[in-house]
PDB file of N, CA and C in Angstrom:
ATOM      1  N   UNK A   1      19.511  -0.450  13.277  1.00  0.00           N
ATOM      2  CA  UNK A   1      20.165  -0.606  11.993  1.00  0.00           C
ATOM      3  C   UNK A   1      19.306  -1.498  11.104  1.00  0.00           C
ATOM      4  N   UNK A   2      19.220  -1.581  10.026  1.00  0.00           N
ATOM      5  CA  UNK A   2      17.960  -1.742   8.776  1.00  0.00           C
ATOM      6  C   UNK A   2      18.794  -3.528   8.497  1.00  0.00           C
ATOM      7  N   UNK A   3      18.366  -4.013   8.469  1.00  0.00           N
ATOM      8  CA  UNK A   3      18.485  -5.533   7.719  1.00  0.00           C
ATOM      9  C   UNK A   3      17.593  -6.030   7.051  1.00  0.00           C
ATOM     10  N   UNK A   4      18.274  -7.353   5.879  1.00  0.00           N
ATOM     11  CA  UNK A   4      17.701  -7.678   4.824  1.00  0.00           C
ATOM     12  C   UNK A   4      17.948  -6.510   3.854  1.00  0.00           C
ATOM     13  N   UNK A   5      16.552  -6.475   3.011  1.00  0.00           N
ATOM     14  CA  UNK A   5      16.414  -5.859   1.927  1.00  0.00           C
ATOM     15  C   UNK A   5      16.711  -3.861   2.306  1.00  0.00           C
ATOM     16  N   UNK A   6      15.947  -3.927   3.639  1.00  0.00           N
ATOM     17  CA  UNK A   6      16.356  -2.634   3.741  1.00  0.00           C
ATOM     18  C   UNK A   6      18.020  -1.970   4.116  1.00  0.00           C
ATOM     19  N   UNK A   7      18.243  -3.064   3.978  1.00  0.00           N
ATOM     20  CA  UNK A   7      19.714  -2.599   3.970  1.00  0.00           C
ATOM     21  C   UNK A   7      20.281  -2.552   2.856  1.00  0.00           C
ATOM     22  N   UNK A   8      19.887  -2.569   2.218  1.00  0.00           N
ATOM     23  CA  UNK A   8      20.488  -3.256   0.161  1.00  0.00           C
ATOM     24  C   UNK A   8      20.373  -1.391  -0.455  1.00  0.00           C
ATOM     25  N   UNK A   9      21.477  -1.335  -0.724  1.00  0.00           N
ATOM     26  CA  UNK A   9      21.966   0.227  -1.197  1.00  0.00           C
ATOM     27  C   UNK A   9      20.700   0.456  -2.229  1.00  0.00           C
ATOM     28  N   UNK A  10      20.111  -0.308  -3.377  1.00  0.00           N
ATOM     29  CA  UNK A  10      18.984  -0.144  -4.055  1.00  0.00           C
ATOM     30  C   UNK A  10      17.445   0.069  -3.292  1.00  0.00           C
ATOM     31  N   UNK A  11      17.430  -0.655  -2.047  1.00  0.00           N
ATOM     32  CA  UNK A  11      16.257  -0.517  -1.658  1.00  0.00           C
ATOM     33  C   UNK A  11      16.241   1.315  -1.053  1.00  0.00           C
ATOM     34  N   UNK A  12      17.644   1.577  -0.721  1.00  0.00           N
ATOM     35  CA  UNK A  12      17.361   2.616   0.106  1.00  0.00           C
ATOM     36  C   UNK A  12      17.537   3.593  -1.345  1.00  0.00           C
ATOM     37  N   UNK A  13      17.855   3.516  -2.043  1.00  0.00           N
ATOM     38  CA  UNK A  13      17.655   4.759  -3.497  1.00  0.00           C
ATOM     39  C   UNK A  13      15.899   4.551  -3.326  1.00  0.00           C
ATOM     40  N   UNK A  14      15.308   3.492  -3.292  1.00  0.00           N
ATOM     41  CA  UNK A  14      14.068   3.798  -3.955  1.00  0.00           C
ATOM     42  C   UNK A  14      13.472   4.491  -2.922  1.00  0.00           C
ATOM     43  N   UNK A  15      13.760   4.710  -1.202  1.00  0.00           N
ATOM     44  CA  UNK A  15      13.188   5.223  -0.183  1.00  0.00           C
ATOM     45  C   UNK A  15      13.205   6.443  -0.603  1.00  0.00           C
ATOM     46  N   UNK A  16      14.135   6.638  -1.048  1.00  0.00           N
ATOM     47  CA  UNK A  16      14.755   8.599  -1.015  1.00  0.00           C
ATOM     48  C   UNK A  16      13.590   8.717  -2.826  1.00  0.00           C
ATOM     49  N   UNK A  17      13.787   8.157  -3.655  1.00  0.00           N
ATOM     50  CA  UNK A  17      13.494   8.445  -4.929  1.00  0.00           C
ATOM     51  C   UNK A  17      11.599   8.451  -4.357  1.00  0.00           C
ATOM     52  N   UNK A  18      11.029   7.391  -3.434  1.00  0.00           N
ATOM     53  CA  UNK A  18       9.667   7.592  -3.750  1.00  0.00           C
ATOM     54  C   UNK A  18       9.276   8.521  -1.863  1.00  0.00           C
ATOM     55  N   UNK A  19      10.129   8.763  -0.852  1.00  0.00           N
ATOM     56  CA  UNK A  19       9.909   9.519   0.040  1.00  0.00           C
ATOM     57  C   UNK A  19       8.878  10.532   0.032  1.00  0.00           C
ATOM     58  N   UNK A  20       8.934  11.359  -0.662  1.00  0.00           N
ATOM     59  CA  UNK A  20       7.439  12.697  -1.054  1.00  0.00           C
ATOM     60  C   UNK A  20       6.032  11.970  -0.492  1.00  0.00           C
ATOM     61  N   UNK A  21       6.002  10.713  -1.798  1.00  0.00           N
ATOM     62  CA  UNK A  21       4.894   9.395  -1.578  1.00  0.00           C
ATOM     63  C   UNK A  21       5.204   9.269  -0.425  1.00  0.00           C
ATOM     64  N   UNK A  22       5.890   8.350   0.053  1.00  0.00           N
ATOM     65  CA  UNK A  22       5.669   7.607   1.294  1.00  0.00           C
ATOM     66  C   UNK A  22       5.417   8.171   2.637  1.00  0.00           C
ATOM     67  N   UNK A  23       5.531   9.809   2.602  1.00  0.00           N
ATOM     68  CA  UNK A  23       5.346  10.558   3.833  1.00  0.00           C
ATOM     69  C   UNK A  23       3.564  11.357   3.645  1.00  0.00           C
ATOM     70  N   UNK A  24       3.744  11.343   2.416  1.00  0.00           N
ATOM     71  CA  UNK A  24       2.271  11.382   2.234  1.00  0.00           C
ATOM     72  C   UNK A  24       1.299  10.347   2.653  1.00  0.00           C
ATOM     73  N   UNK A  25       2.069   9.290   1.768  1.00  0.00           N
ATOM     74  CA  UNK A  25       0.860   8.169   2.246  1.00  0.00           C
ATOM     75  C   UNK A  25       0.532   7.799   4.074  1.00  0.00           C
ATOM     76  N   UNK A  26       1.808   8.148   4.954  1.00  0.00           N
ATOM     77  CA  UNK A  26       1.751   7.843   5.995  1.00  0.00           C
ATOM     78  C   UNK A  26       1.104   8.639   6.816  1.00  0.00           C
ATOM     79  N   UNK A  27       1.372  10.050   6.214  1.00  0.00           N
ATOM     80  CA  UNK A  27       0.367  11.065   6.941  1.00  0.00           C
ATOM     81  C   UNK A  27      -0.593  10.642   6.322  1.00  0.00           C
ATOM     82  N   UNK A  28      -1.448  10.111   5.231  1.00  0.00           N
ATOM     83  CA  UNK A  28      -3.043   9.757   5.240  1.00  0.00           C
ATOM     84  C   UNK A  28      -3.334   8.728   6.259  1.00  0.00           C
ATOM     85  N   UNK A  29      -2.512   7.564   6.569  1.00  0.00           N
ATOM     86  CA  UNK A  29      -2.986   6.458   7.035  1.00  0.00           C
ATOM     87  C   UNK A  29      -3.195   7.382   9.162  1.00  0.00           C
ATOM     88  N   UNK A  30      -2.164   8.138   9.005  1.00  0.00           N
ATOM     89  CA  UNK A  30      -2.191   8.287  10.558  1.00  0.00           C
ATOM     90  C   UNK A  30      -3.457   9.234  10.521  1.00  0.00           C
ATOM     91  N   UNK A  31      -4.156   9.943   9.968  1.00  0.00           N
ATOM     92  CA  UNK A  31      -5.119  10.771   9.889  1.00  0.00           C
ATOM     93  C   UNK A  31      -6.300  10.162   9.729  1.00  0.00           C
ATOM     94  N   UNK A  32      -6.197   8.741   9.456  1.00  0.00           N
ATOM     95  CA  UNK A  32      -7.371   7.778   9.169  1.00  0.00           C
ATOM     96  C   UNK A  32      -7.667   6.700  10.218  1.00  0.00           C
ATOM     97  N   UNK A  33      -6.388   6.478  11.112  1.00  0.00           N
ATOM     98  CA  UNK A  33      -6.146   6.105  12.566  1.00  0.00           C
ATOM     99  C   UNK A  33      -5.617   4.453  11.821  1.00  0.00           C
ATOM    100  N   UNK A  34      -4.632   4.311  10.992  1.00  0.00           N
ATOM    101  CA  UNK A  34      -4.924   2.906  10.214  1.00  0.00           C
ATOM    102  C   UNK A  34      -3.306   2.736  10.184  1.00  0.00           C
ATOM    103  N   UNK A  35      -3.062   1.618  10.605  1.00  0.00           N
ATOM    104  CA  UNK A  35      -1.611   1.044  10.013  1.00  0.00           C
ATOM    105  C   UNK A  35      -1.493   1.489   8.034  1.00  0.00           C
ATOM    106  N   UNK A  36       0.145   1.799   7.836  1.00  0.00           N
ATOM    107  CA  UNK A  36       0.335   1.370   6.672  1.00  0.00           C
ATOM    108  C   UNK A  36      -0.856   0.265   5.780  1.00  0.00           C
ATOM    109  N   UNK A  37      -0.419  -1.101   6.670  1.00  0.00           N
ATOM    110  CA  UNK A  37      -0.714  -2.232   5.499  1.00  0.00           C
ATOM    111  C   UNK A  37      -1.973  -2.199   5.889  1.00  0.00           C
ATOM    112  N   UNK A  38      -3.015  -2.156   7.185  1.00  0.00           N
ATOM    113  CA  UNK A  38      -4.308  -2.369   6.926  1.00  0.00           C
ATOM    114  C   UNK A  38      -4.943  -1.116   5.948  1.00  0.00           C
ATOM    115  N   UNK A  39      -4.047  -0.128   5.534  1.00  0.00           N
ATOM    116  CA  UNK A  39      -5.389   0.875   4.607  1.00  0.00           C
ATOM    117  C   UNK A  39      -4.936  -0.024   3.164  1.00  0.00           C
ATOM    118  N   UNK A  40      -3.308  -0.041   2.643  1.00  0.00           N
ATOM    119  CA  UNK A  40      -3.190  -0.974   1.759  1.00  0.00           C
ATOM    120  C   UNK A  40      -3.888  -2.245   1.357  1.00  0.00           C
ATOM    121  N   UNK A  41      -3.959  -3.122   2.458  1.00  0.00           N
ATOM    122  CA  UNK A  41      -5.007  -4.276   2.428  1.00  0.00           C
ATOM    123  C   UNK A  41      -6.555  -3.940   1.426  1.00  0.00           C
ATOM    124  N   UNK A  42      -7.236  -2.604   2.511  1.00  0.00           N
ATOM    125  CA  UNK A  42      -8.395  -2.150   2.304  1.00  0.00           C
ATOM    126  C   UNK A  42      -8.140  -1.734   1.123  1.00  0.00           C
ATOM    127  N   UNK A  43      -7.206  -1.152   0.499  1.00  0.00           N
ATOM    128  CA  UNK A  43      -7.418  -0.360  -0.858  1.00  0.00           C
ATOM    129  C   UNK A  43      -7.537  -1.576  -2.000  1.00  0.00           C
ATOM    130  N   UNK A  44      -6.801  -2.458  -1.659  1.00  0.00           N
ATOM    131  CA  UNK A  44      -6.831  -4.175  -2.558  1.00  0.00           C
ATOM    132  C   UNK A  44      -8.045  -4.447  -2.629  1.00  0.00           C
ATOM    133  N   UNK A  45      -8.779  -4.592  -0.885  1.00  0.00           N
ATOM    134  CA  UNK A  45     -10.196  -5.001  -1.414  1.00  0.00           C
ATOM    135  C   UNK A  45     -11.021  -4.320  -1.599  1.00  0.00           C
ATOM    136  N   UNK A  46     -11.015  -3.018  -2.201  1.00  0.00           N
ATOM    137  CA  UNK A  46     -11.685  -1.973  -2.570  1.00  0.00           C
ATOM    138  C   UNK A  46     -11.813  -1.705  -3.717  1.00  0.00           C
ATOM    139  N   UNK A  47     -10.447  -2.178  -4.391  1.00  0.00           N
ATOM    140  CA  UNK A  47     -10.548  -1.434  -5.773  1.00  0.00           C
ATOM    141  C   UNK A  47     -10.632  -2.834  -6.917  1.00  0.00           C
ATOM    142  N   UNK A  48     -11.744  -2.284  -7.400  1.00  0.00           N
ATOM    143  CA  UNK A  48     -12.758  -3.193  -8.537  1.00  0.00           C
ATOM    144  C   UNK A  48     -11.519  -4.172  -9.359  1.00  0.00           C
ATOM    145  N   UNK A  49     -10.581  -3.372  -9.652  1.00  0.00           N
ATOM    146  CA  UNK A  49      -9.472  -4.084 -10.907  1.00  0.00           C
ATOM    147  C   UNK A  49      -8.501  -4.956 -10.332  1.00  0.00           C
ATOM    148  N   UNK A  50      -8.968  -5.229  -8.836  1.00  0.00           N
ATOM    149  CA  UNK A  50      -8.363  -6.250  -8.023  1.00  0.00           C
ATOM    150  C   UNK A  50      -8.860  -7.667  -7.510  1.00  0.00           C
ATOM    151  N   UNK A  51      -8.547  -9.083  -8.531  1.00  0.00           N
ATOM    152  CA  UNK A  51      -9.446  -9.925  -7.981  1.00  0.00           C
ATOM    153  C   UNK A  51      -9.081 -10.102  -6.766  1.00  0.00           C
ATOM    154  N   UNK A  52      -8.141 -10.376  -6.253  1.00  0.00           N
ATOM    155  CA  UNK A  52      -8.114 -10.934  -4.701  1.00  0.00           C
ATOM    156  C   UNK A  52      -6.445 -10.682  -4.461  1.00  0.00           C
ATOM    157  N   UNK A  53      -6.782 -10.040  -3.446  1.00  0.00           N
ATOM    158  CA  UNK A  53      -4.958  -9.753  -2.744  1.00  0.00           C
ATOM    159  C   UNK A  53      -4.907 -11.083  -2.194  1.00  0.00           C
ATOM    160  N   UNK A  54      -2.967 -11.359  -2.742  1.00  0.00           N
ATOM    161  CA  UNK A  54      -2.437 -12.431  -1.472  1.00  0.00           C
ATOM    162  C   UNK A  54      -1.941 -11.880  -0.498  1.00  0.00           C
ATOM    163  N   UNK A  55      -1.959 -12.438   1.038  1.00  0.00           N
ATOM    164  CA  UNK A  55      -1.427 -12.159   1.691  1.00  0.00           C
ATOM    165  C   UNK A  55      -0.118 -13.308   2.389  1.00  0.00           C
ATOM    166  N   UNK A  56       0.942 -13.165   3.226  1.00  0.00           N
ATOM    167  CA  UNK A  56       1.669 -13.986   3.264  1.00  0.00           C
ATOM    168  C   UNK A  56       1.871 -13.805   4.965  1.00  0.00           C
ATOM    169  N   UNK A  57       1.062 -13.789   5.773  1.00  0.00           N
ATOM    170  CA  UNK A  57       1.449 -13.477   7.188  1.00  0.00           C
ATOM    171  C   UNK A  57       2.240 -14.735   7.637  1.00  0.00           C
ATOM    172  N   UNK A  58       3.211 -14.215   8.551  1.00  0.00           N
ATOM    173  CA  UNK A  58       4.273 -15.634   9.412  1.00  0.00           C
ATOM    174  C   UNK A  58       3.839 -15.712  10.360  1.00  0.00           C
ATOM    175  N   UNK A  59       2.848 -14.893  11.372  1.00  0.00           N
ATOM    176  CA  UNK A  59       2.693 -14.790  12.792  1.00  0.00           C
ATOM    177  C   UNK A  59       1.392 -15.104  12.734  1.00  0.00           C
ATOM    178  N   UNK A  60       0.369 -15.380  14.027  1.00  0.00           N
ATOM    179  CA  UNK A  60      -0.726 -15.053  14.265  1.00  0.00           C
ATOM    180  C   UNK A  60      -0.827 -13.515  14.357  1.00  0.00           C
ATOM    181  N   UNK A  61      -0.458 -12.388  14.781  1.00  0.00           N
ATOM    182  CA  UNK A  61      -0.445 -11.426  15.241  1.00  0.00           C
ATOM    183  C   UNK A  61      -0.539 -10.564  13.728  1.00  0.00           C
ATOM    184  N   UNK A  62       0.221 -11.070  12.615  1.00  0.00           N
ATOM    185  CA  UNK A  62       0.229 -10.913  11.375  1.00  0.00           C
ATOM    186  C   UNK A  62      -1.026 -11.152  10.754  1.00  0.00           C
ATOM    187  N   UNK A  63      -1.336 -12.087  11.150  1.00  0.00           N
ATOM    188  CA  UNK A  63      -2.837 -12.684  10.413  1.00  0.00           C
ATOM    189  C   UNK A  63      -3.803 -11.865  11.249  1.00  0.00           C
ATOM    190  N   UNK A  64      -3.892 -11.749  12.295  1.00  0.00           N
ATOM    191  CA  UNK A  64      -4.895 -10.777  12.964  1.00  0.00           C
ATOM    192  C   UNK A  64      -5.155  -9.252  12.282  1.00  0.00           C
ATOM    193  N   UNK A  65      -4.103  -8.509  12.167  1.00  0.00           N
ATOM    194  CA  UNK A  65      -3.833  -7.619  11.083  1.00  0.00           C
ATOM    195  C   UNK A  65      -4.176  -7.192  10.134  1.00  0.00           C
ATOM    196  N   UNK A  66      -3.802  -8.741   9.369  1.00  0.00           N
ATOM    197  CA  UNK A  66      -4.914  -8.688   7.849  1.00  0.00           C
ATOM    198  C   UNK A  66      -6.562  -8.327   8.084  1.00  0.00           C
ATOM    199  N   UNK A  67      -6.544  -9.584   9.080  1.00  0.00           N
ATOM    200  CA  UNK A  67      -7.764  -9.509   8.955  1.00  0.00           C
ATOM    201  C   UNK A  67      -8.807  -7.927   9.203  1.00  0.00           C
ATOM    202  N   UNK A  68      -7.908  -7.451  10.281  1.00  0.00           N
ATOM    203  CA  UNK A  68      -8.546  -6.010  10.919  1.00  0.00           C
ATOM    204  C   UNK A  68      -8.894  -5.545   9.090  1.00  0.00           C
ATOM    205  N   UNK A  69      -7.867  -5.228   8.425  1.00  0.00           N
ATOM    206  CA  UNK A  69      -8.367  -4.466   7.348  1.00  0.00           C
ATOM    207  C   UNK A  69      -9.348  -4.970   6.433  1.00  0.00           C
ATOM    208  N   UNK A  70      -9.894  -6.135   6.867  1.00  0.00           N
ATOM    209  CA  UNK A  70     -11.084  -6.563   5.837  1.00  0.00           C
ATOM    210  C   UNK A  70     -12.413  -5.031   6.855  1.00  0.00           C
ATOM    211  N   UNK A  71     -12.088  -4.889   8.023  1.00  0.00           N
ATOM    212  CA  UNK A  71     -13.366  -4.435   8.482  1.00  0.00           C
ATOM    213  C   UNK A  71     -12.860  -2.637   8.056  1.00  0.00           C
ATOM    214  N   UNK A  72     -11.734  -2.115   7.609  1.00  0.00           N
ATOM    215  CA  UNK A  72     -11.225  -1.106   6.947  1.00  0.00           C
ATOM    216  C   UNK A  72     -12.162  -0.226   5.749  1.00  0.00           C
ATOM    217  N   UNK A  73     -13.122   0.612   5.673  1.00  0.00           N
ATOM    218  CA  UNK A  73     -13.868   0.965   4.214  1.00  0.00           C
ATOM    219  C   UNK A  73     -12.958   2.297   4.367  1.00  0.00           C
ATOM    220  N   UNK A  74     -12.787   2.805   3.289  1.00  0.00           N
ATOM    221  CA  UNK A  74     -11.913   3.490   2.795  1.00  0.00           C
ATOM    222  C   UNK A  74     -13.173   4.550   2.054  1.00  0.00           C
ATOM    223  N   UNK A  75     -12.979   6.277   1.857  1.00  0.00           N
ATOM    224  CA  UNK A  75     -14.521   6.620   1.759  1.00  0.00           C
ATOM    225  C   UNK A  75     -14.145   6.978   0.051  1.00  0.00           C
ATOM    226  N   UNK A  76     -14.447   7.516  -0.254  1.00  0.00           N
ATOM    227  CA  UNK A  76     -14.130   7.526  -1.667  1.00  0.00           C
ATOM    228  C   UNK A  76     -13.080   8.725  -2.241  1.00  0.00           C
ATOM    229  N   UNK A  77     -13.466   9.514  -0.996  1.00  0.00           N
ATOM    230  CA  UNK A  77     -12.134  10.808  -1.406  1.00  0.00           C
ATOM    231  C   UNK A  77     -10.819  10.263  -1.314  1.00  0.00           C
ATOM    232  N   UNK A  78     -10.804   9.020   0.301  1.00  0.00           N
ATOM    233  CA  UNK A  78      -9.801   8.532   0.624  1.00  0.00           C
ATOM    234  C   UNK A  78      -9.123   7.770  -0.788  1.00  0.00           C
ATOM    235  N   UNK A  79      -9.847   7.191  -1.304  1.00  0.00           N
ATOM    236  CA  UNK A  79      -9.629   6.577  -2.352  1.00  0.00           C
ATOM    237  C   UNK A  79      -8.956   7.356  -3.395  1.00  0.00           C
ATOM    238  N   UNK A  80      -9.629   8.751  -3.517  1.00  0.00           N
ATOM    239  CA  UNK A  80      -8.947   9.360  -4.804  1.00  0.00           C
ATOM    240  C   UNK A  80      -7.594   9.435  -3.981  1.00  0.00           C
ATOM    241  N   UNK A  81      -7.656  10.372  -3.113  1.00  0.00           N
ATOM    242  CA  UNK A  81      -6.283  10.851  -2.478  1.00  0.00           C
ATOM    243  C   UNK A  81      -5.090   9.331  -2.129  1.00  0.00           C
ATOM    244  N   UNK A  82      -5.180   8.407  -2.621  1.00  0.00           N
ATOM    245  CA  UNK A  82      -4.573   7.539  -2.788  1.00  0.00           C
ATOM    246  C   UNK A  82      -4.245   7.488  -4.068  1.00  0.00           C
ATOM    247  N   UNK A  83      -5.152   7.271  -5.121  1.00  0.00           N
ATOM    248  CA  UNK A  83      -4.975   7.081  -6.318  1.00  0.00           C
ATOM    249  C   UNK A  83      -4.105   8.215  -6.701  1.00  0.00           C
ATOM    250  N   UNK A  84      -3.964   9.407  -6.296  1.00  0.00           N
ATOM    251  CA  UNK A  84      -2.978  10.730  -6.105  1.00  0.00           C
ATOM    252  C   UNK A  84      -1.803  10.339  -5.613  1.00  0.00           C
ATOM    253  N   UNK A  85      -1.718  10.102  -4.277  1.00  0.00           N
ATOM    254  CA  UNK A  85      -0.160   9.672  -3.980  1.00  0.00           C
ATOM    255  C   UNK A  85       0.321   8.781  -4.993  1.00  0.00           C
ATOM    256  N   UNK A  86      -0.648   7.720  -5.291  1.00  0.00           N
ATOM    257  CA  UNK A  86       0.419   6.482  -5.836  1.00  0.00           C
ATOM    258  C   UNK A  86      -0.358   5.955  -7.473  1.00  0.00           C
ATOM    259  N   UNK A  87      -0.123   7.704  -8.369  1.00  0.00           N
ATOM    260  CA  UNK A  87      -0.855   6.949  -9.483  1.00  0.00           C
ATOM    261  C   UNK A  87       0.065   5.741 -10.411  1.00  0.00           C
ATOM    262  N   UNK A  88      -0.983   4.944 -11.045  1.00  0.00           N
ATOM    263  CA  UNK A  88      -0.494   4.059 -11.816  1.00  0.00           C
ATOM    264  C   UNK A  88       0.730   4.624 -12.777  1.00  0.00           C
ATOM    265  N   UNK A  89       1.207   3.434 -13.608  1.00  0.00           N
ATOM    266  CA  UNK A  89       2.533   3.549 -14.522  1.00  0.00           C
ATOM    267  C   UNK A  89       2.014   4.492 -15.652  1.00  0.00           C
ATOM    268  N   UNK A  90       0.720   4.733 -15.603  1.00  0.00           N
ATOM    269  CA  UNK A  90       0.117   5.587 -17.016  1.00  0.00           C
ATOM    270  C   UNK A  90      -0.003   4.816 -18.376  1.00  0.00           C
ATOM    271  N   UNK A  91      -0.917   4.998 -19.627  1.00  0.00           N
ATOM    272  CA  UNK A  91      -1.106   4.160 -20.378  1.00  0.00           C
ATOM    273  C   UNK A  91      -2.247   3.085 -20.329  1.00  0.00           C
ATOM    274  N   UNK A  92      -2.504   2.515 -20.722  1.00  0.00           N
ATOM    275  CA  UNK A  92      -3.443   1.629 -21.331  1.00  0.00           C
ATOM    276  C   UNK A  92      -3.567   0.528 -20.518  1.00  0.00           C
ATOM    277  N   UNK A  93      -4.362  -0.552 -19.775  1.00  0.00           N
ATOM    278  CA  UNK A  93      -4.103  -2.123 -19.162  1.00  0.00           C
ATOM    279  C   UNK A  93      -4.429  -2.471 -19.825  1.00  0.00           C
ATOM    280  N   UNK A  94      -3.988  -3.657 -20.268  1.00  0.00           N
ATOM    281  CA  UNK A  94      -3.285  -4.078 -19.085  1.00  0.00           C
ATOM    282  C   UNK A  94      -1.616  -3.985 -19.651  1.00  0.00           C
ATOM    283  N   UNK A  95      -1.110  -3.500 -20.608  1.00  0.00           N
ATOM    284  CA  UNK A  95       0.307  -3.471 -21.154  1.00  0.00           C
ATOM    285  C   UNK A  95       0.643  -2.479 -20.479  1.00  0.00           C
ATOM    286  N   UNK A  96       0.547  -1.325 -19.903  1.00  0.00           N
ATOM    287  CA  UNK A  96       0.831  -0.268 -19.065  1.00  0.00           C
ATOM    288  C   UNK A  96       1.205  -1.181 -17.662  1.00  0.00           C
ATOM    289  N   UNK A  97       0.588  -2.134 -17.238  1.00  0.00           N
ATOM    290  CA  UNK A  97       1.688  -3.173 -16.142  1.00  0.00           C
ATOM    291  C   UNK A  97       2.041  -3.918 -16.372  1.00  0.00           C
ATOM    292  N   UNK A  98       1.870  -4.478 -17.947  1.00  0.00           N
ATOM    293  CA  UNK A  98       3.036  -5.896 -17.871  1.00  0.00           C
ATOM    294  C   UNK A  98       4.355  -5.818 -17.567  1.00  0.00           C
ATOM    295  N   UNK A  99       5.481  -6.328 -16.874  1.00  0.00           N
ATOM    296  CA  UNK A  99       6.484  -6.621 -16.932  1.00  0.00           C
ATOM    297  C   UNK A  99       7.465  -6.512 -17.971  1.00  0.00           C
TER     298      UNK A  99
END
């Protein structure tokens, strides 16, 4: 049974609303042999318009993790076919992500 946030009736609309994505993205990561967050990690430190991802690990086992995806290169198709699953808000930056 889901606790915290994944239990919050809003978190689970956005599962179902972005699902298409998220089964995509998971079939890329399992086809790439990569956890979720280490290809995420890698795509942070990959992509130019990113000064520096935070990360917030609680565990050692967490921090080990991170770290795996610093050794993560991502090839450049991988890259588009990301930028595909999960394109930006559209529009102009940086007002196309302000808040």
């Amino acid at each position: 049974m889901a606790s915290g946030r994944r239990a919050r009736p809003a978190f689970a609309r956005l599962i179902e609303q972005y699902r298409p994505q998220l089964e995509a993205y998971e079939g890329l990561c399992e086809d790439l042999g990569e956890t979720p967050s280490d290809v995420a990690l890698a795509w942070l430190l990959q992509n130019p318009v990113v000064t520096a991802p935070l990360i917030g690990p609680r565990t050692v086992e967490q921090l080990q993790q991170a770290l795996h995806a610093t050794t993560v290169t991502l090839s450049d198709d991988t890259m588009s076919c990301l930028d595909e699953i999960w394109p930006g808000p559209g529009g102009e930056a940086p007002q196309a992500y302000a808040w």
